[in-house]
PDB file of N, CA and C in Angstrom:
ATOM      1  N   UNK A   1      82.285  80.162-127.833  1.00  0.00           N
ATOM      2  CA  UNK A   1      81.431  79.008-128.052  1.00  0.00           C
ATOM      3  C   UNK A   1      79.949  79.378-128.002  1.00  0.00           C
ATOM      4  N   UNK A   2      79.862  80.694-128.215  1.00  0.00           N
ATOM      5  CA  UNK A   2      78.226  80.819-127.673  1.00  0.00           C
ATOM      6  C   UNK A   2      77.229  80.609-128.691  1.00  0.00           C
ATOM      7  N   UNK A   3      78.081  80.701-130.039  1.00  0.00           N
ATOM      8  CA  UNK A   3      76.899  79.891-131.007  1.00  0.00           C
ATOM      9  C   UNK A   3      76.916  78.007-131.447  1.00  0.00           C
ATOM     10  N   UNK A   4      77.602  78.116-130.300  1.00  0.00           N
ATOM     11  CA  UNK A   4      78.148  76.680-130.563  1.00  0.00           C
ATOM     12  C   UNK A   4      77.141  75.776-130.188  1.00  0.00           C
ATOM     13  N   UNK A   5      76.499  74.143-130.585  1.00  0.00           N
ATOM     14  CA  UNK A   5      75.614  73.321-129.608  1.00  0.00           C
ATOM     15  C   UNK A   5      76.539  72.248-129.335  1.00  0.00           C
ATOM     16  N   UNK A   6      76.648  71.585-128.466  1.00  0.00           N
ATOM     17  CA  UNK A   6      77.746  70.561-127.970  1.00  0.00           C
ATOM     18  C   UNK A   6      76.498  68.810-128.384  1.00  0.00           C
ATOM     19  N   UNK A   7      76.863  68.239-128.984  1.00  0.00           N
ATOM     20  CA  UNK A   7      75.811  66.754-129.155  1.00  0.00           C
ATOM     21  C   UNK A   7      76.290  65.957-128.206  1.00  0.00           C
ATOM     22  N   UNK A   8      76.040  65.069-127.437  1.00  0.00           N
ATOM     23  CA  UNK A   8      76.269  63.961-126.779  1.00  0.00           C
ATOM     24  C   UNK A   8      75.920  62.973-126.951  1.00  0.00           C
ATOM     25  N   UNK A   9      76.524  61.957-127.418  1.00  0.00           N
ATOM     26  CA  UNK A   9      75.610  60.787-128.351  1.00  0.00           C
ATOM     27  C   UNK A   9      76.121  59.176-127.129  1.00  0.00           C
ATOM     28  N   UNK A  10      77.022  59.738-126.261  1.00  0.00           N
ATOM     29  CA  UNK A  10      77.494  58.248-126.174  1.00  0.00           C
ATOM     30  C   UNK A  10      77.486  58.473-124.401  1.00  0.00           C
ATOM     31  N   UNK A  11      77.553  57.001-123.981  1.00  0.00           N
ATOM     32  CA  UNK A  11      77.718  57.598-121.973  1.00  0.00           C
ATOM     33  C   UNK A  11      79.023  57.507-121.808  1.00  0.00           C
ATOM     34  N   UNK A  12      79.893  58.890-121.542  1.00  0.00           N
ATOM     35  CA  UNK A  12      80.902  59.158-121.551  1.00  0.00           C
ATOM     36  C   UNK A  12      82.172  59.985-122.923  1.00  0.00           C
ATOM     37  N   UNK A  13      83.107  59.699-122.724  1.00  0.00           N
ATOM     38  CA  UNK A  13      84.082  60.768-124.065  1.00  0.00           C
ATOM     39  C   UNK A  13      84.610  59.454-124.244  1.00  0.00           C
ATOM     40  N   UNK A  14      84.777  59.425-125.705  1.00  0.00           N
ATOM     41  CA  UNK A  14      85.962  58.878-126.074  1.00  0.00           C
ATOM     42  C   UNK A  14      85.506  57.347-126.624  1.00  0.00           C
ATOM     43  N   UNK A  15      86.738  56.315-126.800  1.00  0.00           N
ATOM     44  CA  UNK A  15      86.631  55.080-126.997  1.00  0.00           C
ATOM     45  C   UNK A  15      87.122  53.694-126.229  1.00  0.00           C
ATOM     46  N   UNK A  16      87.206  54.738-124.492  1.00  0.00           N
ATOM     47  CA  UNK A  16      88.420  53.984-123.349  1.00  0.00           C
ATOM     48  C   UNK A  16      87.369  52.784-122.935  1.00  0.00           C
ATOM     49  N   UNK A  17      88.132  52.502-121.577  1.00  0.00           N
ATOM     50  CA  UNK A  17      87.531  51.889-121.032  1.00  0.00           C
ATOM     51  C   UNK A  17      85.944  52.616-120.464  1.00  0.00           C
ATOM     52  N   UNK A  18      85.213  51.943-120.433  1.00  0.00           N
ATOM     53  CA  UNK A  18      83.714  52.825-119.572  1.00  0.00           C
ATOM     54  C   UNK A  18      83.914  53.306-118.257  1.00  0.00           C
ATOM     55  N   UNK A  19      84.524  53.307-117.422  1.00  0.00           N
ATOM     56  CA  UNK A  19      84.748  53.812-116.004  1.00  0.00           C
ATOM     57  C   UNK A  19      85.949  55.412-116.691  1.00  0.00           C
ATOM     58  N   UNK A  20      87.105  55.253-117.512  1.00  0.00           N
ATOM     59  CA  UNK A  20      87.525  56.148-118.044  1.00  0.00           C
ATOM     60  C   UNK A  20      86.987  57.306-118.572  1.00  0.00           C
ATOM     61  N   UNK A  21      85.560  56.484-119.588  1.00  0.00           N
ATOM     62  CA  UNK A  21      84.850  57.530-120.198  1.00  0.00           C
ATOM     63  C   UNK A  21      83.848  58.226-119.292  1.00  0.00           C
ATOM     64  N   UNK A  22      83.228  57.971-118.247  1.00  0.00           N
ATOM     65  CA  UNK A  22      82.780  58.435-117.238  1.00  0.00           C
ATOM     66  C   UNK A  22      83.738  59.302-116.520  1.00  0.00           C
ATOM     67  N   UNK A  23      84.699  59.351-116.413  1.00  0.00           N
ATOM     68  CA  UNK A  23      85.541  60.107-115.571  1.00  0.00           C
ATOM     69  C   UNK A  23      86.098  61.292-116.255  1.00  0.00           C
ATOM     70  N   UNK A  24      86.363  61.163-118.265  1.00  0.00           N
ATOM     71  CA  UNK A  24      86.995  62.095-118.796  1.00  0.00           C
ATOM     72  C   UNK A  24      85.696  63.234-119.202  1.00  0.00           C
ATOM     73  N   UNK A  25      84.465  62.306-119.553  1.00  0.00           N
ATOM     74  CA  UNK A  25      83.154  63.414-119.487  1.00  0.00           C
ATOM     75  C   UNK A  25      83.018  64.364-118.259  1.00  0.00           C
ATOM     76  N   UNK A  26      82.770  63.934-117.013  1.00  0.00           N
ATOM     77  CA  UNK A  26      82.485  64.092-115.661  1.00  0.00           C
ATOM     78  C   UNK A  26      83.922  66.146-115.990  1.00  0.00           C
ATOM     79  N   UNK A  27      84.774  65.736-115.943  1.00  0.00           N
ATOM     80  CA  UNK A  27      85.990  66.283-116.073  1.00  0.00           C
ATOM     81  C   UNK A  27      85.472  67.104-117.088  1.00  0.00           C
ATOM     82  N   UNK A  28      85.503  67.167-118.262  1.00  0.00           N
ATOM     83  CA  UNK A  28      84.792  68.022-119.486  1.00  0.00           C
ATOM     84  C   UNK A  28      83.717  68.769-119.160  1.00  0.00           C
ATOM     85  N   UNK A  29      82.662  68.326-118.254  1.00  0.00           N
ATOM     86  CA  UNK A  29      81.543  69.532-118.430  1.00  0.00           C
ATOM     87  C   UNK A  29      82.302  70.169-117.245  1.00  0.00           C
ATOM     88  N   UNK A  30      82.362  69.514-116.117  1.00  0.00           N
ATOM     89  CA  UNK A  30      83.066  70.292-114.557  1.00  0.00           C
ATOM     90  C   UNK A  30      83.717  71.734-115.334  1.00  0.00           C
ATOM     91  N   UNK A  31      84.955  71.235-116.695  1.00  0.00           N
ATOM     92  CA  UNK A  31      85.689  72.427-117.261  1.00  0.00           C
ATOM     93  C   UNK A  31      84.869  73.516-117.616  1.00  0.00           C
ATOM     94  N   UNK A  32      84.065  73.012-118.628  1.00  0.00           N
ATOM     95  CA  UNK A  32      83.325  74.276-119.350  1.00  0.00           C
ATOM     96  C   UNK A  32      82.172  74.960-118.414  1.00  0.00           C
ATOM     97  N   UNK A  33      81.932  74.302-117.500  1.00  0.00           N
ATOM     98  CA  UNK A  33      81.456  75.150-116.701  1.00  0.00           C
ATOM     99  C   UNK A  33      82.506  76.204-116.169  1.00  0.00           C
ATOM    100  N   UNK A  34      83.215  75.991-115.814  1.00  0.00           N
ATOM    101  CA  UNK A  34      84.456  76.758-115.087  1.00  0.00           C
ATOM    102  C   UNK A  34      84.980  77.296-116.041  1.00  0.00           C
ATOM    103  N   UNK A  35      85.321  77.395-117.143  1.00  0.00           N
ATOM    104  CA  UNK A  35      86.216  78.381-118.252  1.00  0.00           C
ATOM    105  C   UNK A  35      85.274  79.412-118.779  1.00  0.00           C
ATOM    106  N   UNK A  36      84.073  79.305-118.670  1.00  0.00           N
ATOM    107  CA  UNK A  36      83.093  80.500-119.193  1.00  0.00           C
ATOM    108  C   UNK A  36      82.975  80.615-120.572  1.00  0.00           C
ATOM    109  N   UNK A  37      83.246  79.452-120.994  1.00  0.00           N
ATOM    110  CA  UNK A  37      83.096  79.330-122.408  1.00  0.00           C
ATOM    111  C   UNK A  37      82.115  79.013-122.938  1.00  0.00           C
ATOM    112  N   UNK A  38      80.806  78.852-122.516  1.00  0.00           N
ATOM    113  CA  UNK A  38      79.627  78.258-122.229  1.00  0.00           C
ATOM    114  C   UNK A  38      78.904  77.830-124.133  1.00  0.00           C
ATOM    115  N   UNK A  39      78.200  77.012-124.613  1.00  0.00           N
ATOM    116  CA  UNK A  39      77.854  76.821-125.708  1.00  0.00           C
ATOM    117  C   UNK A  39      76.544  77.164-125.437  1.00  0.00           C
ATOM    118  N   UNK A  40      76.068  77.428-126.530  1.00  0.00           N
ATOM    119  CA  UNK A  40      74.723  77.714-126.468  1.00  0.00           C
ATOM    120  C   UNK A  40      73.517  76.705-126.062  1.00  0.00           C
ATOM    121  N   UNK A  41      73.654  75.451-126.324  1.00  0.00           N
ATOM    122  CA  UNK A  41      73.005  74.003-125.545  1.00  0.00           C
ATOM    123  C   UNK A  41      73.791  73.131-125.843  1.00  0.00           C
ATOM    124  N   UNK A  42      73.300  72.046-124.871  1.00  0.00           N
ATOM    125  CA  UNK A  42      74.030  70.719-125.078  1.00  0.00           C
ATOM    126  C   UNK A  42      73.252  69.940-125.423  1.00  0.00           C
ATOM    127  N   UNK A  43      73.257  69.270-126.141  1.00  0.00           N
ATOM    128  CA  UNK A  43      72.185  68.243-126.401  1.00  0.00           C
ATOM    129  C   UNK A  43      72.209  66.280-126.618  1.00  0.00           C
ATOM    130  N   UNK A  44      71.462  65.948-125.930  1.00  0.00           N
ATOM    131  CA  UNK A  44      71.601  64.143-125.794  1.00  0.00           C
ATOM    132  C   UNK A  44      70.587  63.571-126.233  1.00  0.00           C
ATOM    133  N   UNK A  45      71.674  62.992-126.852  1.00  0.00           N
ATOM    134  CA  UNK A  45      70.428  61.726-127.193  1.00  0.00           C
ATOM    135  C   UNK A  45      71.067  59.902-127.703  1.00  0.00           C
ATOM    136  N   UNK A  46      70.729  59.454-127.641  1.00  0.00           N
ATOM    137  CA  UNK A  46      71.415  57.551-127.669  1.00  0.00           C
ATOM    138  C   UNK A  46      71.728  57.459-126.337  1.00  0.00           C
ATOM    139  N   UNK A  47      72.795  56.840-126.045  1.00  0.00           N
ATOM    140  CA  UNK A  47      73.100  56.938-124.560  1.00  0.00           C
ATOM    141  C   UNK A  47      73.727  57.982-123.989  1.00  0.00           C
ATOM    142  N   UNK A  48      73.817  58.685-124.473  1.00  0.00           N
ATOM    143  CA  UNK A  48      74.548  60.319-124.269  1.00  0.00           C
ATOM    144  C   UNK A  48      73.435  60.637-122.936  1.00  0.00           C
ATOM    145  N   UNK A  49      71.913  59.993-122.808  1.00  0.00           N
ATOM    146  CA  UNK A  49      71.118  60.762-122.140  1.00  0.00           C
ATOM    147  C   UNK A  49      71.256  60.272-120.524  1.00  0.00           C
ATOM    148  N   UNK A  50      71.920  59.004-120.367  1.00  0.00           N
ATOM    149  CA  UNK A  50      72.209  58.534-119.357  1.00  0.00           C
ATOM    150  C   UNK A  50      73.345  59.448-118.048  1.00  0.00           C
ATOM    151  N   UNK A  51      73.646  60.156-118.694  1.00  0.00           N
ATOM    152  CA  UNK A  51      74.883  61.638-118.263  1.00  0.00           C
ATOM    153  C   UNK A  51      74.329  62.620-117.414  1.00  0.00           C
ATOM    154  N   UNK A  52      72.673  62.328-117.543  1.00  0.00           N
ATOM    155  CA  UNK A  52      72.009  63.598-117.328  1.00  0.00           C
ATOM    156  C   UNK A  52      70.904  63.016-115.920  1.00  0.00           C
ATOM    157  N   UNK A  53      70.782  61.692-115.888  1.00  0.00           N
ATOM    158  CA  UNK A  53      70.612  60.782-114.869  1.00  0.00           C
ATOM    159  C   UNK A  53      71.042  60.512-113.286  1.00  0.00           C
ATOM    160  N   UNK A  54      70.260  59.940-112.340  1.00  0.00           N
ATOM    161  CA  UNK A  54      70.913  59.668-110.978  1.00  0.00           C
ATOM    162  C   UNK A  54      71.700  58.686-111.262  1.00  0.00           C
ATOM    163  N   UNK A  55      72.731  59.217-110.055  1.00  0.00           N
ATOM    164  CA  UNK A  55      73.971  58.782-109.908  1.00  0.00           C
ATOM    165  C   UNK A  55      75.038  59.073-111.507  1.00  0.00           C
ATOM    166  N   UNK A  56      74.802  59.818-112.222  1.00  0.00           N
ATOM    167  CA  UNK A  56      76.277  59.882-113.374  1.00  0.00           C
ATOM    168  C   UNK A  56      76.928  60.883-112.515  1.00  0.00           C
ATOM    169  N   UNK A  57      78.387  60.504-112.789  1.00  0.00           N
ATOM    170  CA  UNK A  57      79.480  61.456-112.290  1.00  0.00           C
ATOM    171  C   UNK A  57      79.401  62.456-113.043  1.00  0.00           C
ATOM    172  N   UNK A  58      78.433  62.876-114.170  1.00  0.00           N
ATOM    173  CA  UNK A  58      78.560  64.346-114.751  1.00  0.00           C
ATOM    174  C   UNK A  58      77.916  65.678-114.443  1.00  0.00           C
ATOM    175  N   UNK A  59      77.022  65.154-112.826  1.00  0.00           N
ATOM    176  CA  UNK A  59      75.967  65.790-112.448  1.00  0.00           C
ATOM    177  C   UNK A  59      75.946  67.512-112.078  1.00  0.00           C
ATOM    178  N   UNK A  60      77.366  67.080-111.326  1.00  0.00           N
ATOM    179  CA  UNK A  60      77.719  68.987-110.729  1.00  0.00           C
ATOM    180  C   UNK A  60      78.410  69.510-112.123  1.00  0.00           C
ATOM    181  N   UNK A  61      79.144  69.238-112.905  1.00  0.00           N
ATOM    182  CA  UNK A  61      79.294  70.150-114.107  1.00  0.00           C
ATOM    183  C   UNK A  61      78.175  70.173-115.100  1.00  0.00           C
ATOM    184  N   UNK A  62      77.062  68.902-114.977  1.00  0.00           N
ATOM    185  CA  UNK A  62      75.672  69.661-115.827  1.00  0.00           C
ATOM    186  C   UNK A  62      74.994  70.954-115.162  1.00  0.00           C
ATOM    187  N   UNK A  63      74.861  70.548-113.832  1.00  0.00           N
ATOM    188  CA  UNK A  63      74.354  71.914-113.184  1.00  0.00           C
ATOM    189  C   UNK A  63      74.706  73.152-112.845  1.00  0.00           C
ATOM    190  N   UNK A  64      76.066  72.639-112.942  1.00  0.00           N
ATOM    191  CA  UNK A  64      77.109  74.064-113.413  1.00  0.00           C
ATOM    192  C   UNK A  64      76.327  74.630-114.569  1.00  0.00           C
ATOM    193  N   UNK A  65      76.383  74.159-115.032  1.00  0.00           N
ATOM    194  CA  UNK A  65      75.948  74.694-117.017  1.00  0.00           C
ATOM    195  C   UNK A  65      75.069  75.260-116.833  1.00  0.00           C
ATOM    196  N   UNK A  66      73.694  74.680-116.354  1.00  0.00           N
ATOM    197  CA  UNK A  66      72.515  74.859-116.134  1.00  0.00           C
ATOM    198  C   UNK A  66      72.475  76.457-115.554  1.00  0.00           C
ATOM    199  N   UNK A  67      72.746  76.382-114.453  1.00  0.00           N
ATOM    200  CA  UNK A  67      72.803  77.556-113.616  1.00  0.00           C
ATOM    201  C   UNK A  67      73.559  78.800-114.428  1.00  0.00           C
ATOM    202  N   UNK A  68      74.329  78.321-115.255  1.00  0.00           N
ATOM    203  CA  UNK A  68      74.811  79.194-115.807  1.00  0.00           C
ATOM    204  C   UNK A  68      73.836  79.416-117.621  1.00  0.00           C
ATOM    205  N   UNK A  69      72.786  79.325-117.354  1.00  0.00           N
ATOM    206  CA  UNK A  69      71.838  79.490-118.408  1.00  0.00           C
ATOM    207  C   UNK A  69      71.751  78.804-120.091  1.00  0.00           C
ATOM    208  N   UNK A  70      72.904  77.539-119.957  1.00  0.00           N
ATOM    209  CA  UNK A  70      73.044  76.364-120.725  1.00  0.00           C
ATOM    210  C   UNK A  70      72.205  75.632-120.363  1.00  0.00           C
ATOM    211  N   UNK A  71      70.830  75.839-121.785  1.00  0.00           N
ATOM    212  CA  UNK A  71      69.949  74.549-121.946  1.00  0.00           C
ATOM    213  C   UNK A  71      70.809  73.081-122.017  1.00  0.00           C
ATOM    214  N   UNK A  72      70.258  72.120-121.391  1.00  0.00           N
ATOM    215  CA  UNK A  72      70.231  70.501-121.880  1.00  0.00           C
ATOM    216  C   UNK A  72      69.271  70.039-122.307  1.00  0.00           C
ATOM    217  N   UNK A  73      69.359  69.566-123.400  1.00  0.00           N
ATOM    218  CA  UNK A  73      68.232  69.107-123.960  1.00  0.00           C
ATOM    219  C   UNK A  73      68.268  67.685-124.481  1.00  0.00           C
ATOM    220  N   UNK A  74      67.209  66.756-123.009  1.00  0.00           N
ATOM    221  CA  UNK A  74      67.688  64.944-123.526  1.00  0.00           C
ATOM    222  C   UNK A  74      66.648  64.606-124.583  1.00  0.00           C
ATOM    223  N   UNK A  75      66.588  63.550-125.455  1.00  0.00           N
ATOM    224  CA  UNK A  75      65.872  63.280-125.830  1.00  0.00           C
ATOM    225  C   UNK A  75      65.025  62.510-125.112  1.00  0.00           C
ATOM    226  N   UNK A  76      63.740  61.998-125.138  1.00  0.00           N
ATOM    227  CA  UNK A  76      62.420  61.508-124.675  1.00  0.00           C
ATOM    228  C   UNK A  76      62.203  60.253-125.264  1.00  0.00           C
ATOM    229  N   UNK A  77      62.512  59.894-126.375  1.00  0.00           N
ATOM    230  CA  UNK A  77      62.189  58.645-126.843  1.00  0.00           C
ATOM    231  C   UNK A  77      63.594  57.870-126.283  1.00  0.00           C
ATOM    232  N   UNK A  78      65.293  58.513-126.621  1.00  0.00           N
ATOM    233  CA  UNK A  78      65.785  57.465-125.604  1.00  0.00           C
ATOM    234  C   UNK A  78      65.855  57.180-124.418  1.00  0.00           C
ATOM    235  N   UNK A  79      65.778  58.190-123.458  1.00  0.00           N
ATOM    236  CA  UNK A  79      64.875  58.368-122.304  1.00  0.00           C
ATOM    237  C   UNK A  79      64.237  57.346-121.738  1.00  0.00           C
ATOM    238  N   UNK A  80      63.067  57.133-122.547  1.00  0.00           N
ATOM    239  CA  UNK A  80      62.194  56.338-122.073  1.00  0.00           C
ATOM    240  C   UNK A  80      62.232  54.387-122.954  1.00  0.00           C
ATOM    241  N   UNK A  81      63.239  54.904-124.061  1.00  0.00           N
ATOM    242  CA  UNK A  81      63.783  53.635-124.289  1.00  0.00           C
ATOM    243  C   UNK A  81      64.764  52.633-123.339  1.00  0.00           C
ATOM    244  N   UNK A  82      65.222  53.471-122.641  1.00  0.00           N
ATOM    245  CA  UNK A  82      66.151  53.193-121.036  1.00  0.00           C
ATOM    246  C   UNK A  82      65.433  53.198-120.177  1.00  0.00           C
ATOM    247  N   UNK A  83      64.381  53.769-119.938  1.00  0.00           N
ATOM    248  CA  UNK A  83      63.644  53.187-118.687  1.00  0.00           C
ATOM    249  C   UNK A  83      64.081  54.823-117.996  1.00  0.00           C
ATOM    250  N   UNK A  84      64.504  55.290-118.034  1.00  0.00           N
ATOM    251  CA  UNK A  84      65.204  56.292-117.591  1.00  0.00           C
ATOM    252  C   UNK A  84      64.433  57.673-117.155  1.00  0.00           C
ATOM    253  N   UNK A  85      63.311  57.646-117.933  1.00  0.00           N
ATOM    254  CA  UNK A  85      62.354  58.639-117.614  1.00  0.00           C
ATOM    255  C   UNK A  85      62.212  59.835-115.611  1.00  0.00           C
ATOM    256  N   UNK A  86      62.451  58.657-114.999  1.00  0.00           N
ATOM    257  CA  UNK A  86      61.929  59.104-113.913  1.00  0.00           C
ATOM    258  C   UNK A  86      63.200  59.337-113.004  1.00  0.00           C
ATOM    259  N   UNK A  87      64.299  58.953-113.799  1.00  0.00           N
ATOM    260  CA  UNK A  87      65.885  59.382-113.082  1.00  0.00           C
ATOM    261  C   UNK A  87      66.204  60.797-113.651  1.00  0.00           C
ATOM    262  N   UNK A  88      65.867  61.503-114.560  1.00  0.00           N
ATOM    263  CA  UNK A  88      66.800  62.890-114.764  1.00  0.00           C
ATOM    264  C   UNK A  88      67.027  63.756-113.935  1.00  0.00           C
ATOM    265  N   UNK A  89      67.829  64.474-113.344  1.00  0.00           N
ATOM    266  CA  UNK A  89      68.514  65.153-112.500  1.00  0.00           C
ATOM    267  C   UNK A  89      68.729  66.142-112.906  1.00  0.00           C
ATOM    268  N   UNK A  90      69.187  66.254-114.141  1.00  0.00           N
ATOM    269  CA  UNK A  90      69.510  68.121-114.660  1.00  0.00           C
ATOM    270  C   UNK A  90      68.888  67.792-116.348  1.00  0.00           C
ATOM    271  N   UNK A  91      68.723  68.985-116.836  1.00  0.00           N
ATOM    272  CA  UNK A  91      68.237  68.943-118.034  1.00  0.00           C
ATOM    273  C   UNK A  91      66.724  68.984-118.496  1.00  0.00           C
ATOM    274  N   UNK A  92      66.067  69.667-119.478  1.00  0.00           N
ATOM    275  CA  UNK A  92      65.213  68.922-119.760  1.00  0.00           C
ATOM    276  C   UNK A  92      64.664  68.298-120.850  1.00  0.00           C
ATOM    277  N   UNK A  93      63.393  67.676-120.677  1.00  0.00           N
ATOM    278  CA  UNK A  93      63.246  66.648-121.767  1.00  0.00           C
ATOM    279  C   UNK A  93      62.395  66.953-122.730  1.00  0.00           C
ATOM    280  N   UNK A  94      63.344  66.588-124.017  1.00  0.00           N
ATOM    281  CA  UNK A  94      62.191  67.258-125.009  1.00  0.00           C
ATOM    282  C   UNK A  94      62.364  66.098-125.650  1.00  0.00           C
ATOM    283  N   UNK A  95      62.484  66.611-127.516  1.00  0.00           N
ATOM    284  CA  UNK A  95      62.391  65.711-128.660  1.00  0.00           C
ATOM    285  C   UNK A  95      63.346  66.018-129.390  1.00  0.00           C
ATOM    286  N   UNK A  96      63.124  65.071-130.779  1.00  0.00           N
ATOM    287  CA  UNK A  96      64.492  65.048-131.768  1.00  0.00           C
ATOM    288  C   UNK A  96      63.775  66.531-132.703  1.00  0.00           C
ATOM    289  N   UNK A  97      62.797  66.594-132.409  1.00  0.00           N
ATOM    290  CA  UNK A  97      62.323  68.249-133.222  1.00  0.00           C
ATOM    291  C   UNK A  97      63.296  69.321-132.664  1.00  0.00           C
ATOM    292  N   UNK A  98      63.166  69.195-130.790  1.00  0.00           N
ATOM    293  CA  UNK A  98      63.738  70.188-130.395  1.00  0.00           C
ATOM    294  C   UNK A  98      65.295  70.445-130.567  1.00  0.00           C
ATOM    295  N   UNK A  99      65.576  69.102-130.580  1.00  0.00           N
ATOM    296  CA  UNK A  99      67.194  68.833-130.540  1.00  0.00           C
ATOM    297  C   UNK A  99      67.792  69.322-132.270  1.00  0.00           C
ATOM    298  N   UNK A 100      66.543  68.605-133.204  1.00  0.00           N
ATOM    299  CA  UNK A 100      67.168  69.496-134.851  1.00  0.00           C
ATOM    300  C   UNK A 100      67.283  70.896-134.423  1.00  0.00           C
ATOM    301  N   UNK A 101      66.030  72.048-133.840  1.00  0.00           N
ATOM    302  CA  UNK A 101      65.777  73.133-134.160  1.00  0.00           C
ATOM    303  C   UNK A 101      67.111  73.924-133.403  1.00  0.00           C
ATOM    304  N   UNK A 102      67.761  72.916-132.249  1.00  0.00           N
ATOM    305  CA  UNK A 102      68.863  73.967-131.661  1.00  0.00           C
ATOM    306  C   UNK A 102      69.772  73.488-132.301  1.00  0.00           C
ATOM    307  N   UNK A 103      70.376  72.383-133.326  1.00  0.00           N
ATOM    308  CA  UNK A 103      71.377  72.667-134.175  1.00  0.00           C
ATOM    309  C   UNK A 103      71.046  73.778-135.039  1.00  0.00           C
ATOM    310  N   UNK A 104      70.540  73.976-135.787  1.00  0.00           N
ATOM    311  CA  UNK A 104      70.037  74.344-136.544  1.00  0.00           C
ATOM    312  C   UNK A 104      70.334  76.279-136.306  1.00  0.00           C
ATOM    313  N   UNK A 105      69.770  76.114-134.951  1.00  0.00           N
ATOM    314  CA  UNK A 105      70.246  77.911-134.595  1.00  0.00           C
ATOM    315  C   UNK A 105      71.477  77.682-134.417  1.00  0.00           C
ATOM    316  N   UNK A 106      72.206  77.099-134.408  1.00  0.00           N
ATOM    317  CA  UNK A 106      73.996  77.107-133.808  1.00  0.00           C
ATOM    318  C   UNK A 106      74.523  77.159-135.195  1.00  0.00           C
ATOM    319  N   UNK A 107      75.837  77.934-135.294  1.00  0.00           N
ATOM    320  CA  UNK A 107      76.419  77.978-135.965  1.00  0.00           C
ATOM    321  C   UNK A 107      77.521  76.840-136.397  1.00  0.00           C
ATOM    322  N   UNK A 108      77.301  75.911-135.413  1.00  0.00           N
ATOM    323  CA  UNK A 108      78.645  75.211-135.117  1.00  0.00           C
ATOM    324  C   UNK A 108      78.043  73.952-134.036  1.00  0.00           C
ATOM    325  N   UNK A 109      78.022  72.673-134.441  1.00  0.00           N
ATOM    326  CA  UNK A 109      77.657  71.577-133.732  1.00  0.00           C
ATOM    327  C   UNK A 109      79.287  70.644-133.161  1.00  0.00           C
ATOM    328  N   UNK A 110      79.237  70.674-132.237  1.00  0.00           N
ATOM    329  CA  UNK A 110      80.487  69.705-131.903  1.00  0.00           C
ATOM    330  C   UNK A 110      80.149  68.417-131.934  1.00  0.00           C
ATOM    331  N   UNK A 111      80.064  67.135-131.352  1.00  0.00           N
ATOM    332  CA  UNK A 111      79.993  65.804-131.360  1.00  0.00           C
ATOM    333  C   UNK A 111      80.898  65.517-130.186  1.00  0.00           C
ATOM    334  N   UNK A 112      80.939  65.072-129.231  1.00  0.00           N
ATOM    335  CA  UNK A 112      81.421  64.780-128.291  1.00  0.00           C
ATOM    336  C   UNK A 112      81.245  63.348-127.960  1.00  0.00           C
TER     337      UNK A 112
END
């Protein structure tokens, strides 16, 4: 996965219930931190950026990532369209420039 960029567009995986999708994300990064499969960044933006926030259950597998030299990269305009600015916890905050330019180096964008 190392030319891979992972997108995060939504708060949580999937189309479940919202307490589900919080729990199957939370579970997903926890993994890829732990399998060493690491992508080259992850990147958020819509409500995807809320993941990266106090209190989301996705916090110790973002910082897994992190530590393990996986950029996050939230966006800033939804960010601060949420009010959200002054909650991020892991990651940092850029733009939709930065977020094109690391698809763009990846060979391979997932959608999550």
């Amino acid at each position: 996965m190392q030319n891979t960029a992972i997108l995060v567009t939504g708060h949580g995986l999937g189309q479940a219930d919202p307490a589900l999708r919080l729990k199957l994300a939370a579970n997903y990064f926890l993994t890829l931190a732990e399998s060493g499969l690491h992508p080259q960044a992850i990147l958020f933006y819509g409500e995807g950026v809320k993941l990266c926030t106090h209190g989301s259950p996705c916090l110790e597998g973002l910082q897994r990532l992190t530590a393990a030299g996986v950029p996050l990269i939230l966006c800033r305009t939804c960010l601060d369209f949420y009010g959200l600015l002054d909650a991020v916890e892991v990651g940092e905050i850029g733009n939709m420039l930065r977020i094109v330019e690391a698809q763009q180096a990846a060979t391979k964008v997932i959608t999550v």
